[in-house]
PDB file of N, CA and C in Angstrom:
ATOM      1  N   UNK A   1    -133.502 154.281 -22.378  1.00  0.00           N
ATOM      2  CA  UNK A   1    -132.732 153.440 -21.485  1.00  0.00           C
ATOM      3  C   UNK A   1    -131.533 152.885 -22.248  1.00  0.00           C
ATOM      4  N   UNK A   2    -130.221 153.305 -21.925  1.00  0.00           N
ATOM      5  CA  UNK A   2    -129.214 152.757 -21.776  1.00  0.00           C
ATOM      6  C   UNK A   2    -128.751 151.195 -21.981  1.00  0.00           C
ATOM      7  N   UNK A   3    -129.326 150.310 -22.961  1.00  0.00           N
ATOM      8  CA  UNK A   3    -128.977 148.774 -22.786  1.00  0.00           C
ATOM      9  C   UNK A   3    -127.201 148.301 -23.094  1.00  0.00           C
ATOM     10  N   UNK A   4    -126.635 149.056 -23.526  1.00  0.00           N
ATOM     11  CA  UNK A   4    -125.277 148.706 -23.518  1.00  0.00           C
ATOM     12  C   UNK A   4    -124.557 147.851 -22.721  1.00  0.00           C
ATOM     13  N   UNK A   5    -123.825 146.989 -22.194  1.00  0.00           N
ATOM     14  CA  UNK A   5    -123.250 146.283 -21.653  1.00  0.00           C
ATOM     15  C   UNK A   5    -121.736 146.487 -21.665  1.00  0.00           C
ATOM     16  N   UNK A   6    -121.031 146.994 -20.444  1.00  0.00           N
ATOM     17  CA  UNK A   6    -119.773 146.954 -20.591  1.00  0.00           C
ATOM     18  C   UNK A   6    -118.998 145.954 -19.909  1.00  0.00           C
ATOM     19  N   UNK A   7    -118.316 145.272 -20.173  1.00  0.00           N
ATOM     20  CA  UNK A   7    -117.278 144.357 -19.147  1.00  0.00           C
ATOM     21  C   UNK A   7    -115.918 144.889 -18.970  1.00  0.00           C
ATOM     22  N   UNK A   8    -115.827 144.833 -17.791  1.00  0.00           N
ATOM     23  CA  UNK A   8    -114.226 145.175 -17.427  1.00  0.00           C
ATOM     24  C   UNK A   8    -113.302 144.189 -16.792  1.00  0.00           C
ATOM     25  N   UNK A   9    -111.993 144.242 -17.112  1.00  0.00           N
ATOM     26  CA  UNK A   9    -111.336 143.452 -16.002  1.00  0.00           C
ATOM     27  C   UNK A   9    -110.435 144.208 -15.654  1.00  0.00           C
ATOM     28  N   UNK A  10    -109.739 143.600 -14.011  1.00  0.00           N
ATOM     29  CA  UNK A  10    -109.373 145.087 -14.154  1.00  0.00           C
ATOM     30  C   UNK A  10    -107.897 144.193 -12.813  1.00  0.00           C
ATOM     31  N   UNK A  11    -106.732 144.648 -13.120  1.00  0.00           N
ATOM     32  CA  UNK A  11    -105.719 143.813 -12.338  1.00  0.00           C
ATOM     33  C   UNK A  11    -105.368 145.259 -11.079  1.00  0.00           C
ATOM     34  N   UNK A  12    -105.321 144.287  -9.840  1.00  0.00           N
ATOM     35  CA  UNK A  12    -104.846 145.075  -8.614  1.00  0.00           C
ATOM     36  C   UNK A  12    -103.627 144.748  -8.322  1.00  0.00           C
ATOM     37  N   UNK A  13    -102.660 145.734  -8.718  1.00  0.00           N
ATOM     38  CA  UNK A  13    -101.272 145.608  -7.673  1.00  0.00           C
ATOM     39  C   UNK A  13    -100.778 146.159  -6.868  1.00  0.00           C
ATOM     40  N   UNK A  14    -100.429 145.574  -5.653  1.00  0.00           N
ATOM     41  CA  UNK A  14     -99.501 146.384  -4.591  1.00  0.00           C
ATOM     42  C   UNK A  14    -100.247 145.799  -3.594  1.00  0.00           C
ATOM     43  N   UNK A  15    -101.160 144.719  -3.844  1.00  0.00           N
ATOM     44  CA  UNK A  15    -102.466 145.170  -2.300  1.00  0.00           C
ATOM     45  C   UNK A  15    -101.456 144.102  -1.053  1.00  0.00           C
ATOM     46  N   UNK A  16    -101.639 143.918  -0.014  1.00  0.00           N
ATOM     47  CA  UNK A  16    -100.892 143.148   0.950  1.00  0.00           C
ATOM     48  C   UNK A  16    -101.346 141.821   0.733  1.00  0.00           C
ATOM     49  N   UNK A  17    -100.139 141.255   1.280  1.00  0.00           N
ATOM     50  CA  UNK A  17    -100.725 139.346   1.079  1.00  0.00           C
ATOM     51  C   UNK A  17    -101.546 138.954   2.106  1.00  0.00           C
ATOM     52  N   UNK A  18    -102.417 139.490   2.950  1.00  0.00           N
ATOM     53  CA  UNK A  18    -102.986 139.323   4.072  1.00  0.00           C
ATOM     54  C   UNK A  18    -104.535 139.452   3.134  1.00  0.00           C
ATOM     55  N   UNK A  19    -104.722 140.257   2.182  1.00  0.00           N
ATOM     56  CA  UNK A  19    -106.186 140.441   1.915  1.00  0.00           C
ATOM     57  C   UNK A  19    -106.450 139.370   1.005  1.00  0.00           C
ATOM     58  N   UNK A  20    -107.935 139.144   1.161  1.00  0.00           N
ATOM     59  CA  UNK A  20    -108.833 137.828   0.527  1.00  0.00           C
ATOM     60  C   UNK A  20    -109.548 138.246  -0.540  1.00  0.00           C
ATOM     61  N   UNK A  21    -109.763 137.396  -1.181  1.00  0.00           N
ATOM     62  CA  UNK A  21    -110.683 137.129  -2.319  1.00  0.00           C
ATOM     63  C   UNK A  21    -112.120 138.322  -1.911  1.00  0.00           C
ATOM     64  N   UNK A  22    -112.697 137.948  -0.586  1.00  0.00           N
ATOM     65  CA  UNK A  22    -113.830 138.250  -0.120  1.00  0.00           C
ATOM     66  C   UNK A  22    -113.449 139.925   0.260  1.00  0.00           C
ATOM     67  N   UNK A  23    -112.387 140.200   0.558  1.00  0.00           N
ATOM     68  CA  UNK A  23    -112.106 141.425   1.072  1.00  0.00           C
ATOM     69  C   UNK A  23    -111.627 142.598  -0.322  1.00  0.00           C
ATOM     70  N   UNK A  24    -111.786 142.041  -1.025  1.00  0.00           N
ATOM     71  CA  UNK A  24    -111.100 142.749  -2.519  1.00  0.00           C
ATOM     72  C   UNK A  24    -112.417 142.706  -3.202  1.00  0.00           C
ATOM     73  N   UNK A  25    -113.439 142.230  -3.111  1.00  0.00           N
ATOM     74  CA  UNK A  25    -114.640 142.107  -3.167  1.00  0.00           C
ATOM     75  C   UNK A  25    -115.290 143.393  -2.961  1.00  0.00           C
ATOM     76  N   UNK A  26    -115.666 143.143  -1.252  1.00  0.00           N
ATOM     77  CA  UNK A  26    -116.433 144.355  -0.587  1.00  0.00           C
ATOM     78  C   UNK A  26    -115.124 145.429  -1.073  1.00  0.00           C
ATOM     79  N   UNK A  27    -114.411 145.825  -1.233  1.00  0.00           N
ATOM     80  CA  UNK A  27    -113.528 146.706  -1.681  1.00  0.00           C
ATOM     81  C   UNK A  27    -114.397 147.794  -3.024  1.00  0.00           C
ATOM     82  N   UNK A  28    -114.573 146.868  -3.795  1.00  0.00           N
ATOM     83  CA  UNK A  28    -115.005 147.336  -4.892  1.00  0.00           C
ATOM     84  C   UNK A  28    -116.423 147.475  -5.405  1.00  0.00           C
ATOM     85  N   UNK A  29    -117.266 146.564  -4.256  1.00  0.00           N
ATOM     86  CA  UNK A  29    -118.794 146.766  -4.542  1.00  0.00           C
ATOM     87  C   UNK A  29    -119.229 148.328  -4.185  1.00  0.00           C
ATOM     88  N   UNK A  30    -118.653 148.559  -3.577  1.00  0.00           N
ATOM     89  CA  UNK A  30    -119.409 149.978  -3.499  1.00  0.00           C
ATOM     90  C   UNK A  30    -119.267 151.121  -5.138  1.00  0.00           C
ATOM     91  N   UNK A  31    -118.548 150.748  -6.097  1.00  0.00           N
ATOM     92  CA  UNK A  31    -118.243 151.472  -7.112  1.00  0.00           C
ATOM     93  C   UNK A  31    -119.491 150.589  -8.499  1.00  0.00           C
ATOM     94  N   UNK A  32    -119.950 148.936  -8.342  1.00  0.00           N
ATOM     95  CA  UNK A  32    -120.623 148.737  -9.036  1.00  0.00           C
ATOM     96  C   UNK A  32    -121.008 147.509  -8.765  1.00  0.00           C
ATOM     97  N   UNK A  33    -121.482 146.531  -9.499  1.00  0.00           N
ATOM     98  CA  UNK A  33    -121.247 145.067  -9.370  1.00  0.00           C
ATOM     99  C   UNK A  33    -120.214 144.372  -9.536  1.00  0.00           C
ATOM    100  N   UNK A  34    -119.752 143.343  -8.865  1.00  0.00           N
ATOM    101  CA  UNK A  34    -118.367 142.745  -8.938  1.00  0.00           C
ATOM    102  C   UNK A  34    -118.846 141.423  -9.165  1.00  0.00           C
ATOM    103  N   UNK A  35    -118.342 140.789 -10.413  1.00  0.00           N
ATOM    104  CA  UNK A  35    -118.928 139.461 -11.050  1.00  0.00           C
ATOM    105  C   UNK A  35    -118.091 138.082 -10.238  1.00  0.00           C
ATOM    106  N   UNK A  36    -116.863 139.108 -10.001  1.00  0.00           N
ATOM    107  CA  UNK A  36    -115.999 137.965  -9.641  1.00  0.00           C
ATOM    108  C   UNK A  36    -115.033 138.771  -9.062  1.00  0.00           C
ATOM    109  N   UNK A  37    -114.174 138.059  -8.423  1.00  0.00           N
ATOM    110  CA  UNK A  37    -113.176 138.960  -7.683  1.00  0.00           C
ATOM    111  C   UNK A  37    -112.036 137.417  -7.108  1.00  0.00           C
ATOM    112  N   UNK A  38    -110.965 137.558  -7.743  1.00  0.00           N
ATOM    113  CA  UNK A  38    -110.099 136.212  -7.101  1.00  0.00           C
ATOM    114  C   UNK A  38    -108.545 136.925  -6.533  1.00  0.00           C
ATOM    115  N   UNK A  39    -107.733 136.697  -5.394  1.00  0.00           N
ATOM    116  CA  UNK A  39    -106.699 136.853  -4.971  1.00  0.00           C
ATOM    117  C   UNK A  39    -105.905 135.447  -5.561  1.00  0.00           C
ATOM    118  N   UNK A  40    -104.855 135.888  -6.215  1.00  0.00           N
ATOM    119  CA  UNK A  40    -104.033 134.287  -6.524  1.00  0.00           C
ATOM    120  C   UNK A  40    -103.691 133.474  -5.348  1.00  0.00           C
ATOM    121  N   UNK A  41    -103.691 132.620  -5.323  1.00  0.00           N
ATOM    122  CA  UNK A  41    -102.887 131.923  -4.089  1.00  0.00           C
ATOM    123  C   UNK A  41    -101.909 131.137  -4.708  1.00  0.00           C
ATOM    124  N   UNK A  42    -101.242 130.408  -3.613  1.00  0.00           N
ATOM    125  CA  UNK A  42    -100.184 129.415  -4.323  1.00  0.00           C
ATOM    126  C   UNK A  42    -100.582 127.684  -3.546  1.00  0.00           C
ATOM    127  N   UNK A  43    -100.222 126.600  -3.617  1.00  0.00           N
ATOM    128  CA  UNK A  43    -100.883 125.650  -3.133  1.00  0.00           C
ATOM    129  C   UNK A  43    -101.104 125.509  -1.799  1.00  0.00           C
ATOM    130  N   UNK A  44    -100.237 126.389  -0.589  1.00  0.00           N
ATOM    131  CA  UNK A  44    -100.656 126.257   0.670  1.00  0.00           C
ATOM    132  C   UNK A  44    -101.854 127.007   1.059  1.00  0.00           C
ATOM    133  N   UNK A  45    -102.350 127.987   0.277  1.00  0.00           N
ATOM    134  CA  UNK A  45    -102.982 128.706   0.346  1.00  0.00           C
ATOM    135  C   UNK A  45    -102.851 130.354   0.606  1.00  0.00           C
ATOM    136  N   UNK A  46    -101.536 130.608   0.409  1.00  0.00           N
ATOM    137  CA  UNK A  46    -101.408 131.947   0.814  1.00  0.00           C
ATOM    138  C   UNK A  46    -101.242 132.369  -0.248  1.00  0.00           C
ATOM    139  N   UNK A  47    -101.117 133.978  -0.426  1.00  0.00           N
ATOM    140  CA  UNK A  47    -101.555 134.932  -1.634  1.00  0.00           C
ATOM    141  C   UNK A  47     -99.863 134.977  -2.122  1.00  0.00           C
ATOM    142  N   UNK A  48     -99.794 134.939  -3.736  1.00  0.00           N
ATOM    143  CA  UNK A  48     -98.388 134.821  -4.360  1.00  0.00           C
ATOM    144  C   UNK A  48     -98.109 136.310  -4.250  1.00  0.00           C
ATOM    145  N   UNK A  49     -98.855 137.364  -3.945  1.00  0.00           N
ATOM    146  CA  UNK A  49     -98.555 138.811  -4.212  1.00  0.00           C
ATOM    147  C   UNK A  49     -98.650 139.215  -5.624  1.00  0.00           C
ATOM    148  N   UNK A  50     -98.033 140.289  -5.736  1.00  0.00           N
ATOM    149  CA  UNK A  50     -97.903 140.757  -7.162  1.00  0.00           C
ATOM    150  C   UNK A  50     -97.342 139.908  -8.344  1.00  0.00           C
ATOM    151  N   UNK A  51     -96.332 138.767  -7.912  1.00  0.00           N
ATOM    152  CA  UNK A  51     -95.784 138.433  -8.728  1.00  0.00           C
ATOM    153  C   UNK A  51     -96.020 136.849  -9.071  1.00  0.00           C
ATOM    154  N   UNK A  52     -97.604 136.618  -9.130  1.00  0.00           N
ATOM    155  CA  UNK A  52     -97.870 135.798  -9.266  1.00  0.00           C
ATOM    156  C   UNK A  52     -97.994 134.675 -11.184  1.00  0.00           C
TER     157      UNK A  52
END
């Protein structure tokens, strides 16, 4: 058995400012476990985009 441990992080760009934290999430669970998953926002709450 395999005990190794890998961590990744891993930056998404291009995605639309409409998608969530929660939606970038289920995005990627299907490839493994997702420990965490955050969309930036800015203080009103909407996503800064790429150029955060």
């Amino acid at each position: 058995m395999n005990t190794d441990v890998v961590a990744l992080a891993l930056i998404v760009d291009g995605l639309a400012l409409s998608v969530t934290s929660q939606e970038l999430r289920q995005l990627f669970t299907p490839f493994g476990p997702v420990v965490w998953a955050r969309v930036v926002v800015d203080r009103f709450g909407r996503s800064t985009g790429t150029w955060s």
